[in-house]
Every structure is written in C-alpha cells, then in structure tokens.
Protein backbone atom coordinates (compact mmCIF):
# COMPACT_ATOMS: atom_id res chain seq x y z
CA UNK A 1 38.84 64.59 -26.13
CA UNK A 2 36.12 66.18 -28.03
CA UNK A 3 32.08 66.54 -27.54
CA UNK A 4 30.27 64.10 -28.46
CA UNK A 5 26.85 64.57 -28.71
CA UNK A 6 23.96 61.66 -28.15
CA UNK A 7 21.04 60.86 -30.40
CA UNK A 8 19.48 58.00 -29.16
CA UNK A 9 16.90 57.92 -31.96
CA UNK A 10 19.97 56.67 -34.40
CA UNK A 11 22.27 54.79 -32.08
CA UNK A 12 21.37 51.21 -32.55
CA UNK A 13 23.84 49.83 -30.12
CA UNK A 14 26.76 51.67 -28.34
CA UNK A 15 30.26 51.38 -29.77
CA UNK A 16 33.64 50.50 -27.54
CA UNK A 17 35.30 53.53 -26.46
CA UNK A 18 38.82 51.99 -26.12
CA UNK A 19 37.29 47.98 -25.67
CA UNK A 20 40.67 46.96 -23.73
CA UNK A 21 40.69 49.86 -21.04
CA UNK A 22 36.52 49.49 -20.34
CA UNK A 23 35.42 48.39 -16.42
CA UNK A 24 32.08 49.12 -17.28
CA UNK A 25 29.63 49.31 -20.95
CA UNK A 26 26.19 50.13 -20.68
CA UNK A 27 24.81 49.29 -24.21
CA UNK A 28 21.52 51.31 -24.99
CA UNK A 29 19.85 50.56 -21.93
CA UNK A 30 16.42 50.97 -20.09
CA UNK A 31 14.64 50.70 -17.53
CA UNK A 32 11.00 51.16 -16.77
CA UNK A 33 9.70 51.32 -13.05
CA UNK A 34 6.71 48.99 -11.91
CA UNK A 35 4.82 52.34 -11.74
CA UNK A 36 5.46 52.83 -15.43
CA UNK A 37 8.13 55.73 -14.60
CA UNK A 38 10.96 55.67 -17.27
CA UNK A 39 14.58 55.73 -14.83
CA UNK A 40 16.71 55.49 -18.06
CA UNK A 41 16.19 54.68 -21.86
CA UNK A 42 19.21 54.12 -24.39
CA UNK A 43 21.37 55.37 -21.70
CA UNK A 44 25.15 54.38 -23.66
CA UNK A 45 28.10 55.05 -20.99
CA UNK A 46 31.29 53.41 -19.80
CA UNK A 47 33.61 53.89 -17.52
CA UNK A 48 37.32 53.47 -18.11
CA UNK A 49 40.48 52.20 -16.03
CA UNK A 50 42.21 55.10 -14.14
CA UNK A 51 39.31 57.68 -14.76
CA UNK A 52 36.57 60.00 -12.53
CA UNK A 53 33.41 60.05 -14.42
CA UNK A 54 30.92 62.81 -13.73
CA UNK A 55 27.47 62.39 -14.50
CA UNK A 56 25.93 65.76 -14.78
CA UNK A 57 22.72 66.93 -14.71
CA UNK A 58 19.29 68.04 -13.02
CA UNK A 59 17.02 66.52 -10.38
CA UNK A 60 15.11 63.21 -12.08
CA UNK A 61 17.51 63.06 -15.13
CA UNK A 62 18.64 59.49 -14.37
CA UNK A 63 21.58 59.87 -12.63
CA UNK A 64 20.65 57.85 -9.73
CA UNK A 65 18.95 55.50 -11.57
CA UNK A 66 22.26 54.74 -13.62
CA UNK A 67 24.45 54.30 -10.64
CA UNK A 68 22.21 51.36 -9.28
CA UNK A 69 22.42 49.41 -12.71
CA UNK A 70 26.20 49.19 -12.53
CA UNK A 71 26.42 46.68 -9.89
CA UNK A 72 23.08 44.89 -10.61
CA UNK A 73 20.78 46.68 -8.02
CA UNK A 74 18.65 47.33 -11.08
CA UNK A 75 18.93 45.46 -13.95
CA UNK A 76 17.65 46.78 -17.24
CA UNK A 77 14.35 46.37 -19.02
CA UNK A 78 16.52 46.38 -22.73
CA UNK A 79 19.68 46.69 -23.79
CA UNK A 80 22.90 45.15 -21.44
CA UNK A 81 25.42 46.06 -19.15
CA UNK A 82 29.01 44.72 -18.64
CA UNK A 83 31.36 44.49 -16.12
CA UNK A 84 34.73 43.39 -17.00
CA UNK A 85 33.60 41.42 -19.92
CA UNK A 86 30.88 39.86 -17.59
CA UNK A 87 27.20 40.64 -18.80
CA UNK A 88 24.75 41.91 -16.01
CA UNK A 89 21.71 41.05 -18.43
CA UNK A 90 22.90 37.41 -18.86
CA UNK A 91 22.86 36.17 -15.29
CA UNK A 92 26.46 36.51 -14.80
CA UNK A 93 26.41 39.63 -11.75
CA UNK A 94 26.41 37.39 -8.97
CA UNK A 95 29.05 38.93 -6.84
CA UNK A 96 29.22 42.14 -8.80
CA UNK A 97 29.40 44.19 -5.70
CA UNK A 98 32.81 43.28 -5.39
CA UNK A 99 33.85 44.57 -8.09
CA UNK A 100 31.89 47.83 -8.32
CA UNK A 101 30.84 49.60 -5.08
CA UNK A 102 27.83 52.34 -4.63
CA UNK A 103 28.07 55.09 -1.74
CA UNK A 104 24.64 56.11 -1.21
CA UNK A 105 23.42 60.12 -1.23
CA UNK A 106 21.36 59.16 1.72
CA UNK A 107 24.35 57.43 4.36
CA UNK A 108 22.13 56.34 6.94
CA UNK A 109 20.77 53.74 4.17
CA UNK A 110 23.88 52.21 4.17
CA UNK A 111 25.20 52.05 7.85
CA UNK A 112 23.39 49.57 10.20
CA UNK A 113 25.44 48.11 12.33
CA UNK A 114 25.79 48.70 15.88
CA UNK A 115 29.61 50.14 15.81
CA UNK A 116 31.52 51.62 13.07
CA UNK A 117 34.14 49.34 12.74
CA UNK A 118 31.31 46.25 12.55
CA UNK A 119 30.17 48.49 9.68
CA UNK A 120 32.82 48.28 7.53
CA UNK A 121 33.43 44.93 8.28
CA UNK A 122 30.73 43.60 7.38
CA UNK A 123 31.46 43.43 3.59
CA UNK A 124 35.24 42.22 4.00
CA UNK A 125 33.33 39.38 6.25
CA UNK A 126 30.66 38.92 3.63
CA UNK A 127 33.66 37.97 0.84
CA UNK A 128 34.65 35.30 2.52
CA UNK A 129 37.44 36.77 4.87
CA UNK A 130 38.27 35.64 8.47
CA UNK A 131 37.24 38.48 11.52
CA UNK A 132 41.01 38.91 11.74
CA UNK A 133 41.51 39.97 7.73
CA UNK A 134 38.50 42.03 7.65
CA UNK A 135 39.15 43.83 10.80
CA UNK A 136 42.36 44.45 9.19
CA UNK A 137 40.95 45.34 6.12
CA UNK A 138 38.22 47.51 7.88
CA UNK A 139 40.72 49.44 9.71
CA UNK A 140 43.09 50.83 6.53
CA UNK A 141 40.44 51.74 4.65
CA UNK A 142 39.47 53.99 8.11
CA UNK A 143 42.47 55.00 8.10
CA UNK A 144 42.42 55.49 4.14
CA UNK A 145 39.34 57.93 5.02
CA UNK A 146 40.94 59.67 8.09
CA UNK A 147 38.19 58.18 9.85
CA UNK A 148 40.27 55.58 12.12
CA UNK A 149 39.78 57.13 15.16
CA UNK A 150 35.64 56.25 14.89
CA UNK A 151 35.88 52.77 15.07
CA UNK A 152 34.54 52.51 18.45
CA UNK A 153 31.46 54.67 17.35
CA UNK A 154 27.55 54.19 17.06
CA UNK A 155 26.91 55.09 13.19
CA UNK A 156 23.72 57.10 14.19
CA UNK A 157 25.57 59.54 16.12
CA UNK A 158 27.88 60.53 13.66
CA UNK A 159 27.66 63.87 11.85
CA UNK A 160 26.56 63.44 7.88
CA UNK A 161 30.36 64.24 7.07
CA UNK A 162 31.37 61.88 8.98
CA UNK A 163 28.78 58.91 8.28
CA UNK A 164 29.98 59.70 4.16
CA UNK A 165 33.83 59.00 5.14
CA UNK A 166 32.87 55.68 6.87
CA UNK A 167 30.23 55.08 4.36
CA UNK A 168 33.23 55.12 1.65
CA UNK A 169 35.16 53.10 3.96
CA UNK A 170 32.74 50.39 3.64
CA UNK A 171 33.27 50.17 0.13
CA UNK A 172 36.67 50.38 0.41
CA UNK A 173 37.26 47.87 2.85
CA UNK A 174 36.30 45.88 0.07
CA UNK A 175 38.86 46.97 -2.56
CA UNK A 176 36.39 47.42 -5.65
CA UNK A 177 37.89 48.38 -9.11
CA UNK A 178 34.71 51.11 -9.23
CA UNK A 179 32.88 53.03 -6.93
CA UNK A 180 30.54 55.29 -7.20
CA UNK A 181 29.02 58.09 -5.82
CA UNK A 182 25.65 59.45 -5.29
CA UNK A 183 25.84 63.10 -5.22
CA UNK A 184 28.68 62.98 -2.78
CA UNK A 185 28.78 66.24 -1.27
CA UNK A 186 25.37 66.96 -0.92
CA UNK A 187 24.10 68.49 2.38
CA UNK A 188 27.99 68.96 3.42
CA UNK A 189 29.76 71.18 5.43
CA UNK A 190 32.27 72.85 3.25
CA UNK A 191 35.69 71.57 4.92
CA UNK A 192 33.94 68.07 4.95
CA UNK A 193 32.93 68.64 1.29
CA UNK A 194 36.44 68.96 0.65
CA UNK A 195 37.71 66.18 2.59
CA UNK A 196 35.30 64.20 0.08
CA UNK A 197 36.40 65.65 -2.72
CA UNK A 198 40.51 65.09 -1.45
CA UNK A 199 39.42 61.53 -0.76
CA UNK A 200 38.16 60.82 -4.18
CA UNK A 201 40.82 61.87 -6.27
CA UNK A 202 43.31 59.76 -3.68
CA UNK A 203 41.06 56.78 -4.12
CA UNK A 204 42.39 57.30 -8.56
CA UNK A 205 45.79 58.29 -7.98
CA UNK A 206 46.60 56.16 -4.28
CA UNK A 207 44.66 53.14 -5.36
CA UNK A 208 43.82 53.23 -8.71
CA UNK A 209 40.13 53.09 -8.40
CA UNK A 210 37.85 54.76 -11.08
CA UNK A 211 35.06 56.72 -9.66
CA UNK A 212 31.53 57.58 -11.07
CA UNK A 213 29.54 60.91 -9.20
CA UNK A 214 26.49 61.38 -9.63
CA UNK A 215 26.04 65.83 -8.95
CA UNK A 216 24.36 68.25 -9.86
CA UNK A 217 27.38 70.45 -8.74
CA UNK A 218 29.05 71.39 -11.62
CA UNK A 219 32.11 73.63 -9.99
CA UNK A 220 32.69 70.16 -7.98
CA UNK A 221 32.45 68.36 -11.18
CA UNK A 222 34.87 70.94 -13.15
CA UNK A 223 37.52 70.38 -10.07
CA UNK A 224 37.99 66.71 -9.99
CA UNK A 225 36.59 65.09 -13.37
CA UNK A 226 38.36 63.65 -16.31
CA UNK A 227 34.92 63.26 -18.36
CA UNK A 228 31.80 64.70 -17.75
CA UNK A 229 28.84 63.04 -19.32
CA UNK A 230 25.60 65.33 -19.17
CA UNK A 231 22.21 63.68 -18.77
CA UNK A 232 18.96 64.67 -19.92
CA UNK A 233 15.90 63.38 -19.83
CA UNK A 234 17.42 59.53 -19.12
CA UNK A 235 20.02 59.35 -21.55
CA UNK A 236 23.54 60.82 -21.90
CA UNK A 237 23.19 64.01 -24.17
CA UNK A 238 26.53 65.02 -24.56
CA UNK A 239 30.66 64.11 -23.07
CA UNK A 240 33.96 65.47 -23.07
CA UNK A 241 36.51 66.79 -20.95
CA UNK A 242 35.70 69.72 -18.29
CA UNK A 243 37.27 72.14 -20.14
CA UNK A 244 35.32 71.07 -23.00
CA UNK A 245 31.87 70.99 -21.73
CA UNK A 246 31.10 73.88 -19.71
CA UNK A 247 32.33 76.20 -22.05
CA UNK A 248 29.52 75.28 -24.33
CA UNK A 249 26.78 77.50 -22.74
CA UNK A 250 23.84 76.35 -25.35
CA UNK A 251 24.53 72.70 -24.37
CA UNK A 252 23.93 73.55 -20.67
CA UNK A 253 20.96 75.61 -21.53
CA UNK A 254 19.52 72.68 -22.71
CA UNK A 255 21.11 70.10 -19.97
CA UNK A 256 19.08 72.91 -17.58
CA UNK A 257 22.43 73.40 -16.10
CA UNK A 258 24.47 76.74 -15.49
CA UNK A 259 28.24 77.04 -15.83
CA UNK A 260 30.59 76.64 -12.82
CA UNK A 261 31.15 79.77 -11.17
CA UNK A 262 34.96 79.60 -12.52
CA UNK A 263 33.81 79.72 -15.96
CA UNK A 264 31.24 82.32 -15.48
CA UNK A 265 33.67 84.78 -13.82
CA UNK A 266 36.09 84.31 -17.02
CA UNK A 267 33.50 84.89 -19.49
CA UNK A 268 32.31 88.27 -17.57
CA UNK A 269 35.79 89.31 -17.62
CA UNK A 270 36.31 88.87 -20.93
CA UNK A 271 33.26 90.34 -21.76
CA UNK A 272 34.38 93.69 -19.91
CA UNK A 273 37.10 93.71 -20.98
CA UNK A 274 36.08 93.65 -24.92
CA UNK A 275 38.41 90.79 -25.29
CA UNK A 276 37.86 87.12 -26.78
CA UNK A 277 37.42 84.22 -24.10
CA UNK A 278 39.30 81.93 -26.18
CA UNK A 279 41.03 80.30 -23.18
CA UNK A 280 39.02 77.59 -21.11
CA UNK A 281 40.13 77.85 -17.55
CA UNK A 282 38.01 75.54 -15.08
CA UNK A 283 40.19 75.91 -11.79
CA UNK A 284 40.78 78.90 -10.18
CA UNK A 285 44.76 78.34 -10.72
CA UNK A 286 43.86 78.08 -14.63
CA UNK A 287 41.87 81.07 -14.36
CA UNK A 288 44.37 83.67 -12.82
CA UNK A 289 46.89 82.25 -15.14
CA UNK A 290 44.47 82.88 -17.81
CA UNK A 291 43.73 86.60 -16.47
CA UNK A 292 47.65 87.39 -15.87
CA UNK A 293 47.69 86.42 -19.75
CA UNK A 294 45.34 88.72 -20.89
C-alpha cells in the first residue's frame, strides 16, 4: 500500500479500489446541513471485505458525519453511496441497517430498553426473527462481548464501558457485514478501552466483519488498523497503511494531527542517537525490535 493523496478539486468521480472485494463506495459525496453547515463534500472512501478502516482526524472534520451516510441515516446532497452493489442515493437502502451497523460515541443514544437483554433483542426481533431466535441471537453476541452475565440489567445503570460492550452487542446480534464505530474508546477506562479494542479486531478475524472507527486517537488507530484514511476539512486528504501514514510528519501537520506516541519515541531515538529512522515501527513489539537493531 502506498499514500495516496486527495484533491478533490480534480477528482470527478471516485475510482474502484479492487470493485469485487468493495462492501461499501462513497463516490464524491456531500452533504450540506439544513443550517447551511457543510458535514462532508467529495468525501471518496470505501471499505473493503476483511479490513479495519480508520478514519483519522480532528474534532468537526467529518468523521461523524461519514459514519451516518453508510447505512442511510444521512443521505447525501451529491454524489452516491453503495452498499454491496445497492445504491443509497437511488432509493434502494431500505433495510440497510442490516447490513451495515453504527455504534454510537454517545451509548446512552442507543440503549432504551428497559433490560439489557430486551436491548439487544430488539434488532434480531425487528428482522423478522421469532423471541426464541433473537433471544438466542441476543445472548452470543453477549457472550461474543463478554457481556453475558448483564442480561438481567437496567441499561442506565451500567458503567460507559460497559453500556459500549452491549451497545456492540446490539449490532452484533444482528450479524452485519460492517460496523462501525464512533470514536470507540472515548471517555474509557483504560482496561475497558482495551477490551474494545480486543473486541474489534475479534469481530475481523472471529467473524469476519470489517470495521470503520471514527478517532481522533491515533496510537489506537496505529494498533489495530489496516488503512488509515485522514480527514480534513470534509474530505479524505490522504490513505495508506499505519506504517505508512504516521511516519509522514508534514501530512499530519496539516491533518492537525500529531504522531502516535510509538512513532514519536523512535524518531527521538534516532535523532539522539545521530542515526537514520529508516525503519517504521508502529507497535511497541516493532519498536524494540527496531531499537535491538540499531
């Protein structure tokens, strides 16, 4: 994988990645607020089978805004968005949310009902299936979160770690193709913060779900992304792999991002130690590997 970088200005319409292997293709799209607020414009991004997808950037770049046109909670002002092969923009996203299911930054927007396990039933009930199937359903994807024994729960008493696991189970219960994730990890505990982040990559490799975050946490981002895509300013400026992307500081100057703290520790050891950084560690594995080397 190598950077690519965006110029809206001379991208007519966004080319196929890999046409065969796309769940999702946003094609040059925008979308204008009633108040006359611009949430996205040209945006081009897709997500792929098998892939985590980590849209990067600051507070108010479109990130959010993004997430809720990819199951048709917004719909765009121009340009289109597909969902296997089915075009949100041409009527055809009734019952999207099956296929593509959005965990909120905010959980208490998303849990209502009076028990947890009612909670994440309700969308396995809502696809047709008898109380029987989705309490059945409801219950492995509790157990899927490690959140099975909070069934009997009231959602509002839950801590915010907790009301995240069941909000994923929600989804789950559901089995999408995509979900994603509004700034996951946000206002976390750290051991909770990593039971999200040990959750999401088990959703790819136990279920074979692709995931789209939403952060503004790039040492999060290095640890569990396959892409990142950084956004500026409503569009995607600039992709590639982890490894790739935060080692280009400029492009992160201008993203108004800094570095993971893995990165930044490498480069101020090289520095000291008058040596190149021509290594691109992003884990903290990589990077004493990459240390013992020099």
């Amino acid at each position: 994988m190598t950077i690519i970088r965006a110029d809206p200005k001379s991208i007519p319409h966004c080319s196929h990645n890999d046409k065969e292997s796309e769940l999702i293709h946003v094609d040059c799209a925008s979308h204008i607020y009633p108040d006359g607020s611009v949430g996205i414009h040209d945006m081009c991004f897709y997500v792929q089978k098998n892939e985590i997808v980590a849209l990067c950037g600051p507070n108010g770049s479109g990130k959010s805004t993004l997430i809720e046109h990819l199951n048709g909670l917004l719909t765009p002002s121009e340009g289109s968005i597909a969902v296997n092969g089915k075009s949100i923009t041409t009527g055809e996203h009734t019952g999207l949310w099956r296929d593509v299911g959005i965990v909120f930054q905010r959980s208490d927007d998303q849990l209502f009902a009076p028990t947890v396990l009612d909670d994440v039933m309700f969308g396995p009930l809502n696809l047709g299936m008898s109380r029987d199937a989705a309490r059945t359903s409801a219950m492995e994807a509790l157990a899927a979160v490690g959140a099975a024994d909070l069934i009997g729960k009231l959602p509002n008493y839950l801590s915010g770690g907790q009301k995240r696991l069941v909000s994923i189970a929600g989804i789950l219960a559901m089995k999408p193709k995509i979900i994603a994730l509004d700034e996951p990890t946000s206002d976390l505990d750290p051991v909770h913060s990593g039971m999200i982040e040990h959750l999401i990559l088990e959703l790819k490799q136990r279920f074979g779900i692709s995931i789209v975050i939403a952060t503004h946490d790039l040492d999060f981002a290095a640890r569990i992304a396959d892409r990142i895509c950084l956004v500026r300013k409503g569009s995607i400026y600039a992709e590639g792999s982890p490894a790739e992307i935060f080692y280009e500081l400029p492009l992160l100057q201008e993203t108004e991002l800094k570095p993971p703290q893995i990165v930044q520790i490498y480069l101020t050891f090289c520095q000291k130690m008058g040596i190149v950084a021509d290594l691109h560690p992003i884990t903290i594995e990589e990077m004493m590997a990459a240390i013992h080397w020099k």
